[in-house]
C-alpha atoms as a PDB file:
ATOM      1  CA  UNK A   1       1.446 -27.814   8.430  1.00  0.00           C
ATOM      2  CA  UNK A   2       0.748 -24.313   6.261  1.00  0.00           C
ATOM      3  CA  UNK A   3       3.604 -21.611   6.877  1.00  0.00           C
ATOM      4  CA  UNK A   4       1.732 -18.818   7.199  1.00  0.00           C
ATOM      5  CA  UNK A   5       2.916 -15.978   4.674  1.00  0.00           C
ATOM      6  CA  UNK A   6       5.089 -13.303   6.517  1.00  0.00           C
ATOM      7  CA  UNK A   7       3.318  -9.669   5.591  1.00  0.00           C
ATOM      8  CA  UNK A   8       4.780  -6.058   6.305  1.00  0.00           C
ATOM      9  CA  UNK A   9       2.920  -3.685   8.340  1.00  0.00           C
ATOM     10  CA  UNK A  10       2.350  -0.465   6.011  1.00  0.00           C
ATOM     11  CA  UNK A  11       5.108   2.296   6.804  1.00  0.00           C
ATOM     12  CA  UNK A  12       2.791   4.991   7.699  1.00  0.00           C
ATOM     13  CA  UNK A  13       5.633   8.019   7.562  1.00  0.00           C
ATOM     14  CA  UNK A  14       6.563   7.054   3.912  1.00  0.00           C
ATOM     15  CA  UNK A  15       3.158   5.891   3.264  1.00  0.00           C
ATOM     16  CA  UNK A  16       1.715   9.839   4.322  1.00  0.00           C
ATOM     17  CA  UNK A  17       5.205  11.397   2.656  1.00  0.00           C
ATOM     18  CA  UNK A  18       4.148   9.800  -0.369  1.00  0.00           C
ATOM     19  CA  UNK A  19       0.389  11.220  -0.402  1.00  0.00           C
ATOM     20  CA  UNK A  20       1.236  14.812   0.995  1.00  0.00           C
ATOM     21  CA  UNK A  21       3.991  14.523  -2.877  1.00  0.00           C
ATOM     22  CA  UNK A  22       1.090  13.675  -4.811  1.00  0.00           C
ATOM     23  CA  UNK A  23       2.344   9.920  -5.605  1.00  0.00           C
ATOM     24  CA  UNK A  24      -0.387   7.677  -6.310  1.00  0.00           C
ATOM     25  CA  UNK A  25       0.519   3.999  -5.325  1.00  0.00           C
ATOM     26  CA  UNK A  26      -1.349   0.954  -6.588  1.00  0.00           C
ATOM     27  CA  UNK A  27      -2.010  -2.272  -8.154  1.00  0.00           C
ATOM     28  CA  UNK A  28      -2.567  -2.905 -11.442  1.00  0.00           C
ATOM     29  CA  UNK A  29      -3.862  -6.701 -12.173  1.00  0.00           C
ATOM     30  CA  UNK A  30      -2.573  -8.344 -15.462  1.00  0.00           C
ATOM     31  CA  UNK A  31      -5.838  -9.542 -16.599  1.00  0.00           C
ATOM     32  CA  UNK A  32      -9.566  -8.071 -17.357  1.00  0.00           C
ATOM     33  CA  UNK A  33     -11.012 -10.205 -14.381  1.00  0.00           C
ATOM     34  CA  UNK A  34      -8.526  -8.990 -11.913  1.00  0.00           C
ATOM     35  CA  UNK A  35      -7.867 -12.271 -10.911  1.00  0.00           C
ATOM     36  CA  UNK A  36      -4.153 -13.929 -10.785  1.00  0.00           C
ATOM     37  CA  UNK A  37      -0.694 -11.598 -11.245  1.00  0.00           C
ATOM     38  CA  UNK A  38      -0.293  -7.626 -10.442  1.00  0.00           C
ATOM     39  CA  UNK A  39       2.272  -5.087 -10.882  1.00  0.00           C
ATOM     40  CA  UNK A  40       2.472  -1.750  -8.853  1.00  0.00           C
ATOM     41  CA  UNK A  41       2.115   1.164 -10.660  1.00  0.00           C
ATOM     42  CA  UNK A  42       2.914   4.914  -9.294  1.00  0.00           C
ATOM     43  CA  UNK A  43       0.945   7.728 -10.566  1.00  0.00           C
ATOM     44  CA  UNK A  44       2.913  10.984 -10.339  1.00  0.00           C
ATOM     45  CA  UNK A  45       0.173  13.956  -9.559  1.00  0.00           C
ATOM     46  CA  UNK A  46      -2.050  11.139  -9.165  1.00  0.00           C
ATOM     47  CA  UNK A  47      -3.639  12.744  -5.981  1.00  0.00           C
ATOM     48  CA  UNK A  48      -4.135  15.882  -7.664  1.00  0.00           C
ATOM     49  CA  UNK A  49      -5.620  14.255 -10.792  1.00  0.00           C
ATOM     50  CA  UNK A  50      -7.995  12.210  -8.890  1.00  0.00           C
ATOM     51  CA  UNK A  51      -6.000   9.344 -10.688  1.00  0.00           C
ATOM     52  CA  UNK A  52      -6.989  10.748 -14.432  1.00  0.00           C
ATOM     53  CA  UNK A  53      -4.765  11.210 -16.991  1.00  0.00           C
ATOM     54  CA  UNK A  54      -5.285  14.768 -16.421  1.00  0.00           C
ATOM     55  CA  UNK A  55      -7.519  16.972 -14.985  1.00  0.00           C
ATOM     56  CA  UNK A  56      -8.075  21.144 -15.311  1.00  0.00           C
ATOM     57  CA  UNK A  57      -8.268  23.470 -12.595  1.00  0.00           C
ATOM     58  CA  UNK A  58      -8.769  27.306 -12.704  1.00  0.00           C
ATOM     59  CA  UNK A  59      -7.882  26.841 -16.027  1.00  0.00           C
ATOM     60  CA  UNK A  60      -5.171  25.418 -15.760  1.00  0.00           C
ATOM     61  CA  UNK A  61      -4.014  21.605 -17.644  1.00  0.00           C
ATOM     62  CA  UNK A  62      -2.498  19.467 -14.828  1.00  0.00           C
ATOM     63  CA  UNK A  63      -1.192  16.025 -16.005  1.00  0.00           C
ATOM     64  CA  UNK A  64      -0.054  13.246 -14.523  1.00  0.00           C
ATOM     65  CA  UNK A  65       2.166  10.536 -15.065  1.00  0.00           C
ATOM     66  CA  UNK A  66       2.217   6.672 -14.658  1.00  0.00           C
ATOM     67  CA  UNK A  67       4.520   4.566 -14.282  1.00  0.00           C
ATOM     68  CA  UNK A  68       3.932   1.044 -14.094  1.00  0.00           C
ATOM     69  CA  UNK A  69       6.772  -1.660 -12.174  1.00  0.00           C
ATOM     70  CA  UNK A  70       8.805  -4.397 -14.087  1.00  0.00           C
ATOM     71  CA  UNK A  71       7.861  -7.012 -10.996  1.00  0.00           C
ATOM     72  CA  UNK A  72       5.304  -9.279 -11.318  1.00  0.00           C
ATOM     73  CA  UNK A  73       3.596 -10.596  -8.766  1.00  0.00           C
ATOM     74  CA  UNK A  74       1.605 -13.993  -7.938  1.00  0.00           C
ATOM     75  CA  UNK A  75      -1.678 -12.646  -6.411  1.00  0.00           C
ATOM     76  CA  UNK A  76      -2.556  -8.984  -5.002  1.00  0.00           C
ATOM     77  CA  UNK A  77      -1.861 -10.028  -1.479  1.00  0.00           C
ATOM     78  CA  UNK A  78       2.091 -10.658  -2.549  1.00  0.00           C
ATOM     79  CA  UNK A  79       1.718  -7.205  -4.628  1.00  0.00           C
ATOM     80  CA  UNK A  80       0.323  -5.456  -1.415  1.00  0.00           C
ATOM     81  CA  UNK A  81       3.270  -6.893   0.688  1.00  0.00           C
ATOM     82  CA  UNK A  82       5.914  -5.091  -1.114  1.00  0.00           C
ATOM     83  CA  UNK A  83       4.186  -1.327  -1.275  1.00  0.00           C
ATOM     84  CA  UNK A  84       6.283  -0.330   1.745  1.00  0.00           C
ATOM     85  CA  UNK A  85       9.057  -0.702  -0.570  1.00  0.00           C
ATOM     86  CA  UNK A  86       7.804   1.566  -3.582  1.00  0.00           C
ATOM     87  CA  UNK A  87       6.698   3.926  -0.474  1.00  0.00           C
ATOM     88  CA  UNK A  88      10.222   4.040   0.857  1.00  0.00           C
ATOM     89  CA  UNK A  89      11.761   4.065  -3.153  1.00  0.00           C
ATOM     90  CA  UNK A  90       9.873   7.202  -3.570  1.00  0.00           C
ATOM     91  CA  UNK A  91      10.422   8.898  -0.370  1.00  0.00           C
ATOM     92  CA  UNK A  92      14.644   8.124  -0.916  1.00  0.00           C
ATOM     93  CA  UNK A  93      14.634   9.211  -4.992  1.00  0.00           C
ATOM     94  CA  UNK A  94      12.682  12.123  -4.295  1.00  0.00           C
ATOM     95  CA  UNK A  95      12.434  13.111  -0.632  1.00  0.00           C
END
């Protein structure tokens, strides 16, 4: 018989902190097709950037900054199981 794979239920407080600081969480696939392993990335500003490099606003040159994880992960589904711990990372280093 298949074990069916445990998976977290997303955080929504550190999921909502994370988004009203302007962190940008997601996956970033290790091939062209998107097919087989991921990392997570974080994107600092990334909300305000519209998840660009940078964007400019009244004028004014607003950058962001990415930041890409050292895990690697099987398949997107194992990658999407552990954002509630980036959420919560973020939320502790810089909450």
């Amino acid at each position: 018989m298949k074990k069916k794979k445990e998976t977290q239920s997303l955080n929504i407080d550190n999921f909502k902190w994370c988004v009203e600081n302007d962190f940008q969480v997601y996956l970033v696939p290790m091939d062209s097709q998107g097919k087989g392993k991921y990392k997570i990335a974080v994107r600092r500003r990334g909300i305000t950037t519209e998840g660009k490099d940078f964007i400019v606003k009244d004028g004014i040159r607003i950058d962001s900054k990415v930041t890409i994880g050292k895990e690697v992960y099987k398949n997107s589904a194992e990658a999407t199981n552990n954002l509630n711990e980036v959420y919560e990372f973020l939320r502790r280093t810089y909450g």
